[in-house]
C-alpha atoms as a PDB file:
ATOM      1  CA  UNK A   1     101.452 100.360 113.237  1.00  0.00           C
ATOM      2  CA  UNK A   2     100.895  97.259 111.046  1.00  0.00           C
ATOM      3  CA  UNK A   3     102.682  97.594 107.678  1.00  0.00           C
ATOM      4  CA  UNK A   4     101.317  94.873 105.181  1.00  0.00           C
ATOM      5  CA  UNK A   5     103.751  94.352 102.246  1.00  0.00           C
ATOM      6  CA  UNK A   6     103.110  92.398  99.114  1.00  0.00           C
ATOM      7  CA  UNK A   7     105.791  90.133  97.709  1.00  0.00           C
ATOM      8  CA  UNK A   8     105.831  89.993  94.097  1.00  0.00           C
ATOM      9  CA  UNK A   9     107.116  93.187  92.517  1.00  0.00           C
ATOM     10  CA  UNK A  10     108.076  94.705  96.027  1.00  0.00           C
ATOM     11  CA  UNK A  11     110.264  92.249  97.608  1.00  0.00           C
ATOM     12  CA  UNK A  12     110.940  90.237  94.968  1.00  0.00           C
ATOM     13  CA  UNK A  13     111.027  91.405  91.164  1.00  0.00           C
ATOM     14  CA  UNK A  14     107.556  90.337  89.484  1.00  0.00           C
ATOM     15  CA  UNK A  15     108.787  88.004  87.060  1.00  0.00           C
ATOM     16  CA  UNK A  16     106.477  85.271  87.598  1.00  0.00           C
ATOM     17  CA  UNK A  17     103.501  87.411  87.893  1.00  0.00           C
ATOM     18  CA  UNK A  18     104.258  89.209  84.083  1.00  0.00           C
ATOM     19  CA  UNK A  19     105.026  85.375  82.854  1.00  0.00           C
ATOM     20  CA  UNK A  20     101.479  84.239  84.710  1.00  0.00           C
ATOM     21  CA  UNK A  21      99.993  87.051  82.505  1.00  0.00           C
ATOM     22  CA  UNK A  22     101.402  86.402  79.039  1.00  0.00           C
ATOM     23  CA  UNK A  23     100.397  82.770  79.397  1.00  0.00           C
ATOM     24  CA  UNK A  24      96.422  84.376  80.014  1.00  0.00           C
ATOM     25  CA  UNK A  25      96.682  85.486  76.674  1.00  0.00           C
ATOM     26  CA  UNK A  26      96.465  81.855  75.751  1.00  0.00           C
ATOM     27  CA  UNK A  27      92.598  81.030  77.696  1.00  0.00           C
ATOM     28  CA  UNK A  28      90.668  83.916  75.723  1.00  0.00           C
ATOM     29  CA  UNK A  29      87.893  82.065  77.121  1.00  0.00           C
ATOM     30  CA  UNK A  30      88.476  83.138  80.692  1.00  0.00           C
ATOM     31  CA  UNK A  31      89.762  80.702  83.698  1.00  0.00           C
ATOM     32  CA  UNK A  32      88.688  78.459  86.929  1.00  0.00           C
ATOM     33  CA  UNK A  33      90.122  78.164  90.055  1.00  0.00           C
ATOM     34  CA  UNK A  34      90.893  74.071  88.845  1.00  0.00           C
ATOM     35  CA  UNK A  35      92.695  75.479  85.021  1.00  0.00           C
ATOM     36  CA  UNK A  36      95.714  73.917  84.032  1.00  0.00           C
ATOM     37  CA  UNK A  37      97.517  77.686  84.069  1.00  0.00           C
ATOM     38  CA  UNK A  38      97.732  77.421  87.803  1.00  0.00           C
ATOM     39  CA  UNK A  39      99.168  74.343  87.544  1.00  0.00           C
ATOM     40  CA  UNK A  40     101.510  75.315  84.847  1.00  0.00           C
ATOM     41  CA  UNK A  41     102.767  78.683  87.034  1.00  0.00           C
ATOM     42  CA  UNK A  42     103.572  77.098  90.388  1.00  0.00           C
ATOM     43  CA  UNK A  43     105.553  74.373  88.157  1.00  0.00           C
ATOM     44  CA  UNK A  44     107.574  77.371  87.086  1.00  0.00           C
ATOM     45  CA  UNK A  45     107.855  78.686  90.541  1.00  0.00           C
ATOM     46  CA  UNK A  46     109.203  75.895  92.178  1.00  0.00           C
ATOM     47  CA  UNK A  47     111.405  74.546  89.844  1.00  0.00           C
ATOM     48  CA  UNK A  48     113.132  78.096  89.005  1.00  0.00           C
ATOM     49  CA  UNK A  49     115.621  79.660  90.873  1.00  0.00           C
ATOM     50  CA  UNK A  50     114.863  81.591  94.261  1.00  0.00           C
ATOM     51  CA  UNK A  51     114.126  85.603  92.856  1.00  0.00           C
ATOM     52  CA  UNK A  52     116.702  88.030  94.217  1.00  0.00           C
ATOM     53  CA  UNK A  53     115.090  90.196  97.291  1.00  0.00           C
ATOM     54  CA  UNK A  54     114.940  93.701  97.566  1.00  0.00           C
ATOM     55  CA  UNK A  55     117.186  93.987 100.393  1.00  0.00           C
ATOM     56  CA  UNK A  56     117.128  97.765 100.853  1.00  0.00           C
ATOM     57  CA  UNK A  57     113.124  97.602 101.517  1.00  0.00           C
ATOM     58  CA  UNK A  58     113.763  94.260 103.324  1.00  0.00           C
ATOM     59  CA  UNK A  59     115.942  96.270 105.567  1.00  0.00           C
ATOM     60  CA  UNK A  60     114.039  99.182 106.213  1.00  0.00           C
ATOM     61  CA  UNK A  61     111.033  97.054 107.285  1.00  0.00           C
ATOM     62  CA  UNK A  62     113.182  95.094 109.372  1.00  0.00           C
ATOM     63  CA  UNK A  63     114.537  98.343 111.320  1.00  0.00           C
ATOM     64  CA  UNK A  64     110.874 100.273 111.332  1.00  0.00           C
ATOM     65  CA  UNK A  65     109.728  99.545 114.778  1.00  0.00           C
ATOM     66  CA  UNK A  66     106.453  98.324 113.182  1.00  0.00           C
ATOM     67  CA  UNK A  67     104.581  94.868 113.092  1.00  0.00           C
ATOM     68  CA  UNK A  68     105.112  93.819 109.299  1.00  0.00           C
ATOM     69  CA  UNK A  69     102.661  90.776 107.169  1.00  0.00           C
ATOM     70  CA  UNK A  70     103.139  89.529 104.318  1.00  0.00           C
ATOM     71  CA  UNK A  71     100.412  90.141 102.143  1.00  0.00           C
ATOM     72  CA  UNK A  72     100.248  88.307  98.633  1.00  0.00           C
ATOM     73  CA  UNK A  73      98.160  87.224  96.144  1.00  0.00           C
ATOM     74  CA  UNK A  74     100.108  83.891  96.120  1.00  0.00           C
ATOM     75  CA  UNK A  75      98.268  80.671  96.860  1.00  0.00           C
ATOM     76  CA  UNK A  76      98.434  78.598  99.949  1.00  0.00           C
ATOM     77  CA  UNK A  77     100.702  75.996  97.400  1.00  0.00           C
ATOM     78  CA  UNK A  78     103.093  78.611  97.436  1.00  0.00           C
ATOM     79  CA  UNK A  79     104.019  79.148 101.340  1.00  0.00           C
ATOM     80  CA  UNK A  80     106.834  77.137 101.409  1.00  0.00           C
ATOM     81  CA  UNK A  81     108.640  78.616  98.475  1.00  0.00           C
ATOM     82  CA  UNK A  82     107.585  81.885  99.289  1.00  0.00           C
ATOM     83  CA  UNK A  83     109.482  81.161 102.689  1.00  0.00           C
ATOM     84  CA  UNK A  84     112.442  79.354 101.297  1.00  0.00           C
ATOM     85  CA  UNK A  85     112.553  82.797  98.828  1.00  0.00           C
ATOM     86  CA  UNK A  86     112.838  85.158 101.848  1.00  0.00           C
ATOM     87  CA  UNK A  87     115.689  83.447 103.554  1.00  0.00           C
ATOM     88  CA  UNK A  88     116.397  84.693 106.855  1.00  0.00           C
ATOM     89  CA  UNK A  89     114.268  87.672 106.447  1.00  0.00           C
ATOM     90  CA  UNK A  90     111.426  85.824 107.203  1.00  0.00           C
ATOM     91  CA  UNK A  91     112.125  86.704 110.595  1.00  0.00           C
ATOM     92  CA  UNK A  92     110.987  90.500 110.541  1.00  0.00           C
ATOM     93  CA  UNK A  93     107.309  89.054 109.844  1.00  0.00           C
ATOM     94  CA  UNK A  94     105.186  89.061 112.224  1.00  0.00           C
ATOM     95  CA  UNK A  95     102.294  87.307 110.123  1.00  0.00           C
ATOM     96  CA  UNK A  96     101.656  85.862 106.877  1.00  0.00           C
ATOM     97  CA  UNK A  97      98.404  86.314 104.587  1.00  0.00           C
ATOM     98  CA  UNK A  98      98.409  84.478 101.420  1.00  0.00           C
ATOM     99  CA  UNK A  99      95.171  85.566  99.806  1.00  0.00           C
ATOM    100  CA  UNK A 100      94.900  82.912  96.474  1.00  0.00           C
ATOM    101  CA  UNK A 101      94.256  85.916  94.802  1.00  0.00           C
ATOM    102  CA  UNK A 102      91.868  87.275  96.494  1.00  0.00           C
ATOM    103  CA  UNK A 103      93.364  90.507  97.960  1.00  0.00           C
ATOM    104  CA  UNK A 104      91.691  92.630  96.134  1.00  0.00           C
ATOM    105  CA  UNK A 105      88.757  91.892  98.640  1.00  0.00           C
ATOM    106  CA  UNK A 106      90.352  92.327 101.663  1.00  0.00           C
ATOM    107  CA  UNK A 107      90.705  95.281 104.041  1.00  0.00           C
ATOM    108  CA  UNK A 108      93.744  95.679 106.759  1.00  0.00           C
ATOM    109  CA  UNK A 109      94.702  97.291 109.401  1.00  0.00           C
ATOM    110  CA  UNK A 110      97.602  99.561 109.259  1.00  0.00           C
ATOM    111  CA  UNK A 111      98.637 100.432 105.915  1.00  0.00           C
ATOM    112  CA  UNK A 112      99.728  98.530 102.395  1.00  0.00           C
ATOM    113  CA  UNK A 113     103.184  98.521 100.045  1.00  0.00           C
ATOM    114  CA  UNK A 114     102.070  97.408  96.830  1.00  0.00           C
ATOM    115  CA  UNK A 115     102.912  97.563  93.740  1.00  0.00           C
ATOM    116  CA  UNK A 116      99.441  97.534  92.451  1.00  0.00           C
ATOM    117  CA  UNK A 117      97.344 100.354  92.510  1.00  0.00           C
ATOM    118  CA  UNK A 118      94.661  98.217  92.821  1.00  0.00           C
ATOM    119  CA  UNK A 119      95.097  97.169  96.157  1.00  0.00           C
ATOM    120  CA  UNK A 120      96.231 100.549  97.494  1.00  0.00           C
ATOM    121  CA  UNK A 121      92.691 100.784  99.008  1.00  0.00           C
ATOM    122  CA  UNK A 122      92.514  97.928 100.669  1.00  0.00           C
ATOM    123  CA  UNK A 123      94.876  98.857 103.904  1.00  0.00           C
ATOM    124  CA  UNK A 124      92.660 101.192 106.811  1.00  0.00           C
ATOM    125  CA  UNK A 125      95.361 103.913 107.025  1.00  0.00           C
ATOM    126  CA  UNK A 126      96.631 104.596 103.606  1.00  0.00           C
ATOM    127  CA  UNK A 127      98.976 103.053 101.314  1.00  0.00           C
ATOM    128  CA  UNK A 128     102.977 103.286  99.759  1.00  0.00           C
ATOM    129  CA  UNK A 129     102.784 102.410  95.591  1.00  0.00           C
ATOM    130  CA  UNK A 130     106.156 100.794  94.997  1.00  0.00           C
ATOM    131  CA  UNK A 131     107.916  99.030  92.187  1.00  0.00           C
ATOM    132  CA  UNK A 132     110.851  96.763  92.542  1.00  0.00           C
ATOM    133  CA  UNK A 133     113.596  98.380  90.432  1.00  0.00           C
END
């Protein structure tokens, strides 16, 4: 089975997704693919420190028996960190979809982790709601 896990606020606390969301507040006017926000929050995730991992989940995944993806909202900019973040878990992954928030319109095989009830619909054989703690 094909478990597709999101990132932030599963495997890493969602810290720079809440921070992303306060500084909406600021564009009542709504927001473009080219807005200065998106510049402004992958500025603040590359130059902050890596997020701590949820290595419990991390390790479950790893001893499963089951083809795990990424699957994350983050944009294509973001690979790289998103990489460096996982460390030497990156290993357990058998693929990587970074969606540049567009998940919400995707289906999967296998089944989802997200925090998000939003996206629980979106894997073929059910879904897991979690939250980092």
């Amino acid at each position: 089975m094909l478990i597709n896990v999101d990132c932030d606020g599963v495997l890493v606390p969602n810290w720079y997704e809440e921070l992303f969301m306060k500084k909406l507040q600021e564009f009542p006017q709504g927001i473009s693919k080219g807005s200065p926000i998106f510049d402004w929050y992958f500025s603040v995730i590359h130059e902050h420190p890596l997020l701590p991992l949820n290595v419990p989940l991390l390790r479950a995944l790893a001893n499963s028996g089951h083809s795990i993806r990424l699957w994350t909202n983050r944009n294509d900019e973001l690979v790289k960190r998103t990489l460096q973040n996982l460390g030497p878990w990156v290993s357990i992954f058998d693929s990587f979809h970074f969606l540049n928030g567009d998940k919400i319109r995707s289906r999967v095989d296998g089944i989802v982790i997200d925090n998000s009830i939003n996206y629980l619909k979106c894997g073929e054989l059910g879904a897991i709601h979690y939250q980092w703690r």
